[in-house]
C-alpha atoms as a PDB file:
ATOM      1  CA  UNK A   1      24.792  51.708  26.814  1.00  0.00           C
ATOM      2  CA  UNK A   2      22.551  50.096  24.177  1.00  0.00           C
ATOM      3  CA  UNK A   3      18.955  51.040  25.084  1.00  0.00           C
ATOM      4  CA  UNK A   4      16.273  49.285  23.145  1.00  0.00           C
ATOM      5  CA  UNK A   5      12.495  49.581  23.423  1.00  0.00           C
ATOM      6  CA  UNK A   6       9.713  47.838  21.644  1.00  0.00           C
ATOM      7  CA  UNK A   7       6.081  49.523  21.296  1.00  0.00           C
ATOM      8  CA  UNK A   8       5.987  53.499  20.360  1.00  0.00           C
ATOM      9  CA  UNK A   9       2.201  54.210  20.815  1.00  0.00           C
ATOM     10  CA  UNK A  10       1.429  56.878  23.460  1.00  0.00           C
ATOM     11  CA  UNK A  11       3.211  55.898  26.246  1.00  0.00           C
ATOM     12  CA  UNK A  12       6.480  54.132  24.305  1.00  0.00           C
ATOM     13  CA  UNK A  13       6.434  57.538  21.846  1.00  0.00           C
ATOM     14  CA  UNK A  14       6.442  59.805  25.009  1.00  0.00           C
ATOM     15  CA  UNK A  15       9.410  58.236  27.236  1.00  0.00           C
ATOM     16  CA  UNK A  16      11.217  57.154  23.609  1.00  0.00           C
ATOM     17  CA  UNK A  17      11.660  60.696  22.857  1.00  0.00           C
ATOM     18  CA  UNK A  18      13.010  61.740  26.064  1.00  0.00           C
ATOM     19  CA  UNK A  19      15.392  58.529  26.004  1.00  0.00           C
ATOM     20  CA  UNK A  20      16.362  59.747  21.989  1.00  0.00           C
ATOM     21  CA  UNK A  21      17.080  63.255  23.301  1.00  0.00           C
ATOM     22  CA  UNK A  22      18.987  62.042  26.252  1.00  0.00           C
ATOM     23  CA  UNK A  23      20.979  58.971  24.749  1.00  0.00           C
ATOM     24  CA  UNK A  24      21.043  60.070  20.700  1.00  0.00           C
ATOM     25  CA  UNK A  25      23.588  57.699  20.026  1.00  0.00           C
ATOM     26  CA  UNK A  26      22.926  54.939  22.198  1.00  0.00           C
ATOM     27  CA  UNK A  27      18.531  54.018  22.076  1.00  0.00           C
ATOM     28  CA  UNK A  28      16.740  52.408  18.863  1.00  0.00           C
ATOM     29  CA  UNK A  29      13.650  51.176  18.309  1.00  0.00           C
ATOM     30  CA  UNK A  30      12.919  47.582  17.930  1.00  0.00           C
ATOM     31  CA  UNK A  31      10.857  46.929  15.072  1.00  0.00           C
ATOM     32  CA  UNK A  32      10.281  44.780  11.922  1.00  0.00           C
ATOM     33  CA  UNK A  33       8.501  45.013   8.399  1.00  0.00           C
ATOM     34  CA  UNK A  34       6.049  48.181   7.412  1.00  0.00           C
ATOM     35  CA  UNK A  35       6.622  49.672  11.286  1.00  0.00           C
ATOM     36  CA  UNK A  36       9.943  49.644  10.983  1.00  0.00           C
ATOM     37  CA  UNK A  37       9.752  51.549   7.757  1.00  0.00           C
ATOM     38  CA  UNK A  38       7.259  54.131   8.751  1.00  0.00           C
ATOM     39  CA  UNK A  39       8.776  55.026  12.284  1.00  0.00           C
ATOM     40  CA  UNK A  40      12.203  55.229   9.866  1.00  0.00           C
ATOM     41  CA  UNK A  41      10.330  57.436   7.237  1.00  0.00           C
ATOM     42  CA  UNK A  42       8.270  60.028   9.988  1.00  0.00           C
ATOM     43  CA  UNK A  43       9.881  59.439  13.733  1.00  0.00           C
ATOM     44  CA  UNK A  44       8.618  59.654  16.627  1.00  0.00           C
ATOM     45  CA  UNK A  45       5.666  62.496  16.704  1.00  0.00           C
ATOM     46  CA  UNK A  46       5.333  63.892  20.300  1.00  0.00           C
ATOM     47  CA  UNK A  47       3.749  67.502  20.782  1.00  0.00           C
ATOM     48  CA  UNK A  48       4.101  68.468  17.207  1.00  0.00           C
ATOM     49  CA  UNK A  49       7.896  67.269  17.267  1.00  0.00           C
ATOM     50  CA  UNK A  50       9.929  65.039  15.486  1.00  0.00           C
ATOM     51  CA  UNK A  51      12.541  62.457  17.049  1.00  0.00           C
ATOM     52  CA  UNK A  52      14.264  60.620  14.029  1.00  0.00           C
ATOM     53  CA  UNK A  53      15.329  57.769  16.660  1.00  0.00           C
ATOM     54  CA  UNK A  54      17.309  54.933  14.397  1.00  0.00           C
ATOM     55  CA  UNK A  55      15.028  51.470  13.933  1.00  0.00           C
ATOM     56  CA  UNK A  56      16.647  48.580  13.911  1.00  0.00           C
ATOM     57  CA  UNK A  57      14.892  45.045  13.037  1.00  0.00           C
ATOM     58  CA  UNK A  58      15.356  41.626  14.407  1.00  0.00           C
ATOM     59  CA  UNK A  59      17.681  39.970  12.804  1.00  0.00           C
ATOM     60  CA  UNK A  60      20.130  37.172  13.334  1.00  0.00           C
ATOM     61  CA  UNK A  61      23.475  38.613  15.014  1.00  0.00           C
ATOM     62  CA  UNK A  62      22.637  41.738  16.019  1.00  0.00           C
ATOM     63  CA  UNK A  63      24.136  43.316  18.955  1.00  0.00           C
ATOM     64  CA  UNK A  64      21.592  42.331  22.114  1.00  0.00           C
ATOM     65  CA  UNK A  65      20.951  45.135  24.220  1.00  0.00           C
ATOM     66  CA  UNK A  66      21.725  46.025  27.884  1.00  0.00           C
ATOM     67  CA  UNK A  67      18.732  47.315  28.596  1.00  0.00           C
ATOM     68  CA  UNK A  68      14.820  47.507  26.645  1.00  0.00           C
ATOM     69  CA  UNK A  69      11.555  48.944  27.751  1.00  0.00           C
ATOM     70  CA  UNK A  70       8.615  46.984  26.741  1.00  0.00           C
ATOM     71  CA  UNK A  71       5.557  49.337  25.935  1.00  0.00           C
ATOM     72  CA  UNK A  72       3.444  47.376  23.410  1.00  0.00           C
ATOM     73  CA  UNK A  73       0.372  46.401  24.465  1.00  0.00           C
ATOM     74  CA  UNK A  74      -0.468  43.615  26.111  1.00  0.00           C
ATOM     75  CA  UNK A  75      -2.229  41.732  22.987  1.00  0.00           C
ATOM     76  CA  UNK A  76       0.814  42.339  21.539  1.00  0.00           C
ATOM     77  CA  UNK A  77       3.187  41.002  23.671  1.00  0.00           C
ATOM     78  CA  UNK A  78       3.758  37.455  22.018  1.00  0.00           C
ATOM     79  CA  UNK A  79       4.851  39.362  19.013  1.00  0.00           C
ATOM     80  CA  UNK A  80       7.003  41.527  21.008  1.00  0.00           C
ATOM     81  CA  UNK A  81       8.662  38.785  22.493  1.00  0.00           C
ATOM     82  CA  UNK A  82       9.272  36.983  18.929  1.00  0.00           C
ATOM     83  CA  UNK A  83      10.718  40.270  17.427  1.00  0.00           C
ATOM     84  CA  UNK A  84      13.067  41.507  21.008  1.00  0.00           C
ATOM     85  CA  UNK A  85      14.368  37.934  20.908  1.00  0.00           C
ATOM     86  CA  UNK A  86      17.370  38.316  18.933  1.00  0.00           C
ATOM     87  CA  UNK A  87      18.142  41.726  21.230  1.00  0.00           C
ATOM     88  CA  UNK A  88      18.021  40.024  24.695  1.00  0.00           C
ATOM     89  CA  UNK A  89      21.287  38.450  25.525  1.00  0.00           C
ATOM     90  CA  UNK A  90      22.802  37.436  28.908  1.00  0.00           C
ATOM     91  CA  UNK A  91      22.008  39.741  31.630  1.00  0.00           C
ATOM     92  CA  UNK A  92      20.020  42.154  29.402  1.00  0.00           C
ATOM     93  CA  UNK A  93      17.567  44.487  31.710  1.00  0.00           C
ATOM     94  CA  UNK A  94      14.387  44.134  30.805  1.00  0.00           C
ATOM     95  CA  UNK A  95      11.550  47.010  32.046  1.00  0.00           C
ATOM     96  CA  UNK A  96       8.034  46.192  30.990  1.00  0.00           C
ATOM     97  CA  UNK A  97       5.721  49.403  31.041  1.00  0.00           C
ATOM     98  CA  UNK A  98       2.219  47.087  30.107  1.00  0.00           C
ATOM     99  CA  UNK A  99      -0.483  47.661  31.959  1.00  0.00           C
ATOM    100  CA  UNK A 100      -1.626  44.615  34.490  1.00  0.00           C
ATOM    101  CA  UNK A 101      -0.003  42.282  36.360  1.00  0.00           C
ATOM    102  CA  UNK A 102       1.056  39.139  33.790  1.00  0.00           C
ATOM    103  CA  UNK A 103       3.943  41.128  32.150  1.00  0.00           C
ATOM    104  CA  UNK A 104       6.823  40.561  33.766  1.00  0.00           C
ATOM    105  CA  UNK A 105       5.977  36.904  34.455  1.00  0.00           C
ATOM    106  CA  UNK A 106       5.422  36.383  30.899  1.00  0.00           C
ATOM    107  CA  UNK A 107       8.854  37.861  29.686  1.00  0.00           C
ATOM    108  CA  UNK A 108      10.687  35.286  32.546  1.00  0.00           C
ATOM    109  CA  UNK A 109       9.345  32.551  31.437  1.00  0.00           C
ATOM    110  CA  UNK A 110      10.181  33.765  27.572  1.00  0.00           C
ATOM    111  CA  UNK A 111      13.661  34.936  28.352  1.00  0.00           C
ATOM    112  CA  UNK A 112      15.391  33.292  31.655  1.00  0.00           C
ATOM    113  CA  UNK A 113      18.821  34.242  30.593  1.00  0.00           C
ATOM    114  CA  UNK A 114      17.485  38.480  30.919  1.00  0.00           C
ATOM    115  CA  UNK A 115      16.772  40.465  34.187  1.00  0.00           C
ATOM    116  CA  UNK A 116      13.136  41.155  33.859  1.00  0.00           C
ATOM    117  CA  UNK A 117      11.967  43.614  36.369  1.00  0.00           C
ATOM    118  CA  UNK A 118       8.446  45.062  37.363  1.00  0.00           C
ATOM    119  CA  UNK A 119       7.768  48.334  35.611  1.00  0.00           C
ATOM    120  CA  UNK A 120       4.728  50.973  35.592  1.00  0.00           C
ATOM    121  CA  UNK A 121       4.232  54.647  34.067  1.00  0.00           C
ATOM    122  CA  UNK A 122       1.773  56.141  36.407  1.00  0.00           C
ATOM    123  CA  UNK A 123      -0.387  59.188  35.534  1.00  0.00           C
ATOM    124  CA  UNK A 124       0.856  59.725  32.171  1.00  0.00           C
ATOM    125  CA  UNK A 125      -1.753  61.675  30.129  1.00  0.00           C
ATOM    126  CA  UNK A 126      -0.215  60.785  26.650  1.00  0.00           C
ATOM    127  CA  UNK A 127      -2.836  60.640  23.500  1.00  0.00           C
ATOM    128  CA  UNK A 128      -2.174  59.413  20.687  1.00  0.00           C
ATOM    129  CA  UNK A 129      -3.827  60.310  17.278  1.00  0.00           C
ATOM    130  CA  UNK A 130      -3.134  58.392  14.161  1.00  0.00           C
ATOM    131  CA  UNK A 131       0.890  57.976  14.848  1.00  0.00           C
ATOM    132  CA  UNK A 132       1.101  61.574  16.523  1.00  0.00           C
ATOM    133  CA  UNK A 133       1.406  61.411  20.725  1.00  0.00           C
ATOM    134  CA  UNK A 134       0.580  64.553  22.358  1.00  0.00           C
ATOM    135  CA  UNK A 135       0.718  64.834  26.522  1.00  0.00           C
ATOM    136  CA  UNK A 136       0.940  67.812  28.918  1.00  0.00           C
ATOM    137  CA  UNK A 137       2.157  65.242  31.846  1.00  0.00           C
ATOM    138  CA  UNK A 138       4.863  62.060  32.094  1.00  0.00           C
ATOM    139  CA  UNK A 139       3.129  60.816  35.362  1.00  0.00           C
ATOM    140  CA  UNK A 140       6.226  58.776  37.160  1.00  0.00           C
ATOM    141  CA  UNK A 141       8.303  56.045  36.374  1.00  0.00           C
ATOM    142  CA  UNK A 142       8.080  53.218  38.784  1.00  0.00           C
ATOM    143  CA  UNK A 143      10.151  49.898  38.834  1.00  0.00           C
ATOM    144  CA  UNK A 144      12.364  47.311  40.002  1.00  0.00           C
ATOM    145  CA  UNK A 145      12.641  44.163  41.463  1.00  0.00           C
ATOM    146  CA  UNK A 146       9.579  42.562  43.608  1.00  0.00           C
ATOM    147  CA  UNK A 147      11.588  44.182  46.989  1.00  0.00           C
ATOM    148  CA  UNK A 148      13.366  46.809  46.607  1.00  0.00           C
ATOM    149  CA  UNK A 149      16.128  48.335  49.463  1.00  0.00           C
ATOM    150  CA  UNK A 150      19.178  50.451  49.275  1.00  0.00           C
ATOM    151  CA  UNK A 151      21.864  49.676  48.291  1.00  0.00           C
ATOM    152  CA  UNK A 152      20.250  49.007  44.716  1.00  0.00           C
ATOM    153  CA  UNK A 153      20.899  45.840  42.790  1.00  0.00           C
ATOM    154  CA  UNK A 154      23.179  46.378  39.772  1.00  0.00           C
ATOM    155  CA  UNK A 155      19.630  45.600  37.391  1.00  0.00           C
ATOM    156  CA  UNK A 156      17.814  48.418  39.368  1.00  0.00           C
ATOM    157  CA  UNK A 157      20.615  51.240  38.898  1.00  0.00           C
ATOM    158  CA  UNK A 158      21.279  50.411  35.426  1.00  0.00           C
ATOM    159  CA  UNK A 159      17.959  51.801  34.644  1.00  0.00           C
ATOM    160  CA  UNK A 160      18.445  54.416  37.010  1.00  0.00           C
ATOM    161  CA  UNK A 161      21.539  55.576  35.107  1.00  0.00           C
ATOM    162  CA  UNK A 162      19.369  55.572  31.881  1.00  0.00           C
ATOM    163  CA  UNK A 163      16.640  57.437  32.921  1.00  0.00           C
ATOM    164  CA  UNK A 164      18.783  60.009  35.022  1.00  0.00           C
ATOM    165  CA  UNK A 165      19.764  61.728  32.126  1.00  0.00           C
ATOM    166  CA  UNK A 166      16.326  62.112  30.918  1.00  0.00           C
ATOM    167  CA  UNK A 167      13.244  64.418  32.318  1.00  0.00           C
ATOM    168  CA  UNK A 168      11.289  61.292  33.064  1.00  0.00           C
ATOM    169  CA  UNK A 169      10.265  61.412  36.686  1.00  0.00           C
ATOM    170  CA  UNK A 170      11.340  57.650  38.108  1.00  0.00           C
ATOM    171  CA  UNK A 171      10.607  56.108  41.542  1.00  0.00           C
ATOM    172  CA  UNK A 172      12.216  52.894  42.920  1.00  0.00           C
ATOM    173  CA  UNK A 173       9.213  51.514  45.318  1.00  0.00           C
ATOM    174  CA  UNK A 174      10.496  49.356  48.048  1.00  0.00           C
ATOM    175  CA  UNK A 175       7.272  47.092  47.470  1.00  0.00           C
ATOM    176  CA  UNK A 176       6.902  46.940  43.896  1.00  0.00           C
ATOM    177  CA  UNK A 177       4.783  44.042  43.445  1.00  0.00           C
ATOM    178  CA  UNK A 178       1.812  46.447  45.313  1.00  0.00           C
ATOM    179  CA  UNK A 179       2.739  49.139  43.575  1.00  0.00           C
ATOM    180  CA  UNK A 180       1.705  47.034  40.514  1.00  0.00           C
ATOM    181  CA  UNK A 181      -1.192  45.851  42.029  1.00  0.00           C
ATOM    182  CA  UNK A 182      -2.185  49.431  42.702  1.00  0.00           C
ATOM    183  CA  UNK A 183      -1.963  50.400  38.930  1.00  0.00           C
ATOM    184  CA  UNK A 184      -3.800  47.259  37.983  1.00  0.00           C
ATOM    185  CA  UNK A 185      -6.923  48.321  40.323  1.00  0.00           C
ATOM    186  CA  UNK A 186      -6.568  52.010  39.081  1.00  0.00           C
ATOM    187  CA  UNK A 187      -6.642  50.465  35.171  1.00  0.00           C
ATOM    188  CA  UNK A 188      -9.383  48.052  36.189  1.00  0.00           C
ATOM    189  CA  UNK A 189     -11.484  50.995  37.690  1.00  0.00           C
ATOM    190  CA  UNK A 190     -10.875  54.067  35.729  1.00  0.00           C
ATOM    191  CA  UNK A 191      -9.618  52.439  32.005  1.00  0.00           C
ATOM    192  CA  UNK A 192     -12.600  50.321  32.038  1.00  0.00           C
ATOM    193  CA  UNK A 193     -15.421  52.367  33.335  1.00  0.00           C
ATOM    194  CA  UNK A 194     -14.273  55.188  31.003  1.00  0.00           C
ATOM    195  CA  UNK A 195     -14.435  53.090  28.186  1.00  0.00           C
ATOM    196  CA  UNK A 196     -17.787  51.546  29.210  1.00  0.00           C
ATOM    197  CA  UNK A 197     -19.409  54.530  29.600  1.00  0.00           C
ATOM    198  CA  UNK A 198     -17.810  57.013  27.225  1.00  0.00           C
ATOM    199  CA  UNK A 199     -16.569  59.627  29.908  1.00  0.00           C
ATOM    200  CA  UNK A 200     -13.045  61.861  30.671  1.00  0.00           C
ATOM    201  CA  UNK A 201     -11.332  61.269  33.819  1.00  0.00           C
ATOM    202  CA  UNK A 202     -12.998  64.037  35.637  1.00  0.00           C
ATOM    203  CA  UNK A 203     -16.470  62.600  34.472  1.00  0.00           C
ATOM    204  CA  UNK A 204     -15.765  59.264  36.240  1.00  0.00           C
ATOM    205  CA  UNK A 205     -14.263  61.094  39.198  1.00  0.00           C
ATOM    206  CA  UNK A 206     -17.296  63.457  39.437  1.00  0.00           C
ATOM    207  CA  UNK A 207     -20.410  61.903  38.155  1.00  0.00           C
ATOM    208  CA  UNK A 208     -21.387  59.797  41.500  1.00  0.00           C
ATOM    209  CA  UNK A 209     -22.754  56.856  39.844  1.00  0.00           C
ATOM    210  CA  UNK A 210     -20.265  56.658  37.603  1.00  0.00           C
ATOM    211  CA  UNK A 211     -17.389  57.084  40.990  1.00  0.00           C
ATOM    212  CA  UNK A 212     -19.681  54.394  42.716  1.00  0.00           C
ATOM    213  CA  UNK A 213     -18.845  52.120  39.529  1.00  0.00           C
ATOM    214  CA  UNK A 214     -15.089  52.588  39.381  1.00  0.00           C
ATOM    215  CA  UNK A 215     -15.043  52.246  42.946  1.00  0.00           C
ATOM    216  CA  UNK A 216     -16.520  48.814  43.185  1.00  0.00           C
ATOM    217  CA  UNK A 217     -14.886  47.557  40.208  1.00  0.00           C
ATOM    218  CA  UNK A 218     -11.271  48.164  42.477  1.00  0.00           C
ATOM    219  CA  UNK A 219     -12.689  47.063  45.604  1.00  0.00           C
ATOM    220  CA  UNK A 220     -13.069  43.503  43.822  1.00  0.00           C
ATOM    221  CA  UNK A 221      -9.453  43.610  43.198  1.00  0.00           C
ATOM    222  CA  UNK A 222      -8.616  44.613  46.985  1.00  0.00           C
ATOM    223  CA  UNK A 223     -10.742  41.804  47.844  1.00  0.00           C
ATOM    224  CA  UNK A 224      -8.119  39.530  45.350  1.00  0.00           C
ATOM    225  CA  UNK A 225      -5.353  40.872  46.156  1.00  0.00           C
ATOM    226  CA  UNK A 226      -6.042  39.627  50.012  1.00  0.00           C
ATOM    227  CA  UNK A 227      -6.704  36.340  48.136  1.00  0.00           C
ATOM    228  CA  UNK A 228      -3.421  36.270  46.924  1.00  0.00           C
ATOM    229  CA  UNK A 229      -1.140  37.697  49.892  1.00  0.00           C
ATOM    230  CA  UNK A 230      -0.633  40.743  47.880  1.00  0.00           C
ATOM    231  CA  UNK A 231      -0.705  43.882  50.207  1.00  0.00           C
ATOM    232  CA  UNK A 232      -3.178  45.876  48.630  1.00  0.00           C
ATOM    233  CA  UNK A 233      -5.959  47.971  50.761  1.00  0.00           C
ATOM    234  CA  UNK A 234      -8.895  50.136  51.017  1.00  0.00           C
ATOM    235  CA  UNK A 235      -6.760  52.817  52.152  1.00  0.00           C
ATOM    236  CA  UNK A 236      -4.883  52.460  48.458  1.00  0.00           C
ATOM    237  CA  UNK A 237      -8.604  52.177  46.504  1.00  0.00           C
ATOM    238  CA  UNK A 238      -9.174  55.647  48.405  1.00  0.00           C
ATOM    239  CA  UNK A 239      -5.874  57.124  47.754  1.00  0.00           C
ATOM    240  CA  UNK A 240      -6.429  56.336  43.713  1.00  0.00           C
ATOM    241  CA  UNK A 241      -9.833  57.830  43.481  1.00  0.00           C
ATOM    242  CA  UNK A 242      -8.125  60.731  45.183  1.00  0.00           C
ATOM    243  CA  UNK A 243      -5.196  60.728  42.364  1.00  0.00           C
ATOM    244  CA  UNK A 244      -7.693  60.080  39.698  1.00  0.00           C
ATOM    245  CA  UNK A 245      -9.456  63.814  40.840  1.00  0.00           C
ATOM    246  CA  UNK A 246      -6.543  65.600  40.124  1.00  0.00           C
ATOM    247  CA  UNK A 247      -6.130  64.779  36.318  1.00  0.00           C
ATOM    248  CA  UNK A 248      -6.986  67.835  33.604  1.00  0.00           C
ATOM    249  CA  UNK A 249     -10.572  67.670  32.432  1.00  0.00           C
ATOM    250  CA  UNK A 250      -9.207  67.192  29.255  1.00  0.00           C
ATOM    251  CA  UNK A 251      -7.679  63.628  30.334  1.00  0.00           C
ATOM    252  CA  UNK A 252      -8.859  60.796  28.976  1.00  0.00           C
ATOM    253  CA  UNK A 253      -7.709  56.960  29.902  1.00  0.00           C
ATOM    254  CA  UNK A 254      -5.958  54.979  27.300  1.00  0.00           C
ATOM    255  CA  UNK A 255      -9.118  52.348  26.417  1.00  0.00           C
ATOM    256  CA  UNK A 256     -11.760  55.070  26.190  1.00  0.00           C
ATOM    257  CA  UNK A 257      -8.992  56.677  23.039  1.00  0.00           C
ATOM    258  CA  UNK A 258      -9.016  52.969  22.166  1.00  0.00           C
ATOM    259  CA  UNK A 259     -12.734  52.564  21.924  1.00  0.00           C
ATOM    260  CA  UNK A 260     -13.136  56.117  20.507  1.00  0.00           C
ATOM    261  CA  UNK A 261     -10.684  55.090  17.576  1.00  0.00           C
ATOM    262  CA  UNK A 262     -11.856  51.603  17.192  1.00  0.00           C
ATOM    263  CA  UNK A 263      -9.015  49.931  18.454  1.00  0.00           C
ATOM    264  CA  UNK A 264      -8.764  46.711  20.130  1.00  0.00           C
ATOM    265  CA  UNK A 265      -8.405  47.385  23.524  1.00  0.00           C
ATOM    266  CA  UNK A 266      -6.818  45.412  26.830  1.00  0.00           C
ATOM    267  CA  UNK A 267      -9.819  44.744  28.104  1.00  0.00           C
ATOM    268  CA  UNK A 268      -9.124  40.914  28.775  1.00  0.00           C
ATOM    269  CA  UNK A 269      -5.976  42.189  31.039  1.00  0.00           C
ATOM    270  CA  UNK A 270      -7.908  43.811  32.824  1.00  0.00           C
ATOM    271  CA  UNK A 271     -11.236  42.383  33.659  1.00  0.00           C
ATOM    272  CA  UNK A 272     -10.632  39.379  32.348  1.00  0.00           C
ATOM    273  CA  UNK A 273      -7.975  38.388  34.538  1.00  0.00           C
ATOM    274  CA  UNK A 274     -10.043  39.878  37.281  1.00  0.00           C
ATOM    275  CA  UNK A 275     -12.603  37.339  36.510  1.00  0.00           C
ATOM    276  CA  UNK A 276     -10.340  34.583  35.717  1.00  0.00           C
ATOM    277  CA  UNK A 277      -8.483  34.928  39.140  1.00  0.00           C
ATOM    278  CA  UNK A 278     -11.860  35.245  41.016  1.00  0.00           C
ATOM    279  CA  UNK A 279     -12.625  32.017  39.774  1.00  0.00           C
ATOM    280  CA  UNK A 280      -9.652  30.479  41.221  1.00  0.00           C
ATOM    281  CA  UNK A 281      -9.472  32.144  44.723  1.00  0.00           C
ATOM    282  CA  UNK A 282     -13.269  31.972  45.070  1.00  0.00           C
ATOM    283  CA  UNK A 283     -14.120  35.490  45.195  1.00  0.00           C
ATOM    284  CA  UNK A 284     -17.032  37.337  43.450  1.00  0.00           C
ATOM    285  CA  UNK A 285     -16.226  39.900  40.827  1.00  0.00           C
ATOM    286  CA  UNK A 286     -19.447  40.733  39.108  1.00  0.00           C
ATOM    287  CA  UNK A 287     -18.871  44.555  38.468  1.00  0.00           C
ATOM    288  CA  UNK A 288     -16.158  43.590  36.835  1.00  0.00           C
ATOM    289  CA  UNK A 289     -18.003  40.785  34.661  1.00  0.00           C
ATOM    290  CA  UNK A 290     -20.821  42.653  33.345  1.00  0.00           C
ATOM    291  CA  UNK A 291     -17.719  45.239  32.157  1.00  0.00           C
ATOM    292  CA  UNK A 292     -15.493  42.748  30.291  1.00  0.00           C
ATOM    293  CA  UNK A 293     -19.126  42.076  28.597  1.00  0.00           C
ATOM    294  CA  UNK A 294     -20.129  45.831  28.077  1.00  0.00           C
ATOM    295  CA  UNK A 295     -16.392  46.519  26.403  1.00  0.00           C
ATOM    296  CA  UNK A 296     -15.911  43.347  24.706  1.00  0.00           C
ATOM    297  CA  UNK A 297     -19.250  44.595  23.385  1.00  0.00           C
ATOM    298  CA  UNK A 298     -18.166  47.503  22.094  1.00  0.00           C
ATOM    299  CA  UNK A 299     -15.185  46.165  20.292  1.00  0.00           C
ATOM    300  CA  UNK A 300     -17.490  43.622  18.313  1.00  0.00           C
ATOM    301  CA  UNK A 301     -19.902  46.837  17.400  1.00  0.00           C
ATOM    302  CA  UNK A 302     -16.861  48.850  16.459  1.00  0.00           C
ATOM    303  CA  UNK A 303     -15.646  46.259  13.979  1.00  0.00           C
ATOM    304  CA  UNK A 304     -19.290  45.693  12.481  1.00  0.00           C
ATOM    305  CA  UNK A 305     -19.279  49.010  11.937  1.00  0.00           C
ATOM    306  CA  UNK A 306     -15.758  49.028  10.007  1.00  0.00           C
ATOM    307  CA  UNK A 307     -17.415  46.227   7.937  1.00  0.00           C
ATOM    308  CA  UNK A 308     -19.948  48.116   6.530  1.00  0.00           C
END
């Protein structure tokens, strides 16, 4: 089985090792120019060890995969698309592992002849430092098609059989669309108040104004998600700030490390399209407003800063 994935950051550097270990032979890296060079040169870095997984670049006539895990970012994702292109062929399995919601419909409309499925990593605590990933926890796995029932679809168990063989926890929701949905509100709570703020997990968890914040911030996307016929409820807002408690005080979300280290962050995938779909069903999202402004904010400040 050919197993491809494109984007090693935290999350891509984390499950890529475990899919190296498990399929040596069989998983690359997708990758083109300097990346491709430097992932070549030093590997993937994850808890102070090396995985020399093989890099291969697009390239006319190459072998197209059977299956690839998208795990770039999503301002990244047009270039991911232009540089998985030559990989995807008929029937290749696609699994993206972005945060939001747009993913998957994005990668349809790029690649019709592929099987793109819903994917999620939930409650991974991977950190990444200059190319080095370091985690205590891989969260779970979830994905599949927008319904999922036994028996699987061929698409479905094909990643199953991949990630089997690998310590990667993996659940097949019967409802994936809401289980999407439910990651989205968790990102557009807990990513962006973190990042707002400047605060660990715990912080936002146990600092009440801070919990009030988050907590709004994913009732306006329960109060979309009824917009939009998706199944998403208060009882699954109370069950997140409930699996947000547990995480180690150490755990930080993905755009506070990206604020911290100056990165660009997904802010726009997050409240953004909050906004942007509040606009079109007619419902009022100004928590999450006033943080696309606070982070976008940021960003600009970071990069004045780099400038001087």
């Amino acid at each position: 089985m050919r197993i491809g994935m494109i984007g090693v950051g935290a999350v891509g550097s984390v499950f890529g090792a475990d899919l190296y270990t498990a399929w040596p032979e069989d998983f690359f890296v997708i990758a083109a120019g300097e990346r491709a060079e430097r992932i070549a040169r030093e590997g993937l870095v994850v808890n102070n060890m090396v995985f020399p997984a093989r890099v291969e670049q697009p390239a006319p006539g190459v072998t197209p995969a059977e299956l690839i895990f998208v795990c770039v970012k999503n301002y990244g994702l047009e270039g991911a698309i232009a540089d998985m292109a030559p990989f995807v062929g008929d029937g290749t399995v696609i699994v993206p592992l972005l945060n939001g919601i747009s993913a998957t419909p994005k990668l349809r409309a790029a690649f019709p002849q592929a099987k793109v499925l819903f994917g999620i990593a939930m409650g991974i605590d991977a950190r990444r430092t200059g190319h080095a990933v370091d985690f205590t926890t891989r969260g779970i796995l979830q994905y599949g098609w927008e319904q999922n029932t036994e028996p699987y679809q061929p698409e479905v168990l094909l990643v199953k059989q991949a990630l089997d063989k690998t310590p990667i926890p993996q659940e097949i929701p019967a409802d994936m669309e809401r289980a999407c949905w439910q990651k989205f509100m968790l990102n557009v709570g807990y990513n962006q108040v973190t990042a707002a703020v400047d605060c660990f997990i715990y912080e936002c968890t146990t600092v009440p104004n801070y919990f009030t914040l988050a907590s709004a911030a994913m009732q306006e996307v329960v109060e979309l998600a009824k917009a939009r016929g998706v199944n998403l409820t208060e009882d699954d807002r109370r069950h997140t700030e409930q699996f947000m408690a547990e995480f180690p005080r150490t755990a930080q979300t993905s755009m506070h490390q990206d604020i911290k280290a100056g990165r660009t962050t997904e802010v726009a995938s997050f409240g953004g399209t909050v906004a942007a779909y509040g606009k079109e069903c007619g419902v009022a999202t100004p928590v999450n407003e006033v943080l696309l402004q606070i982070i976008l904010g940021k960003e600009e400040q970071n990069r004045q800063k780099a400038q001087n």
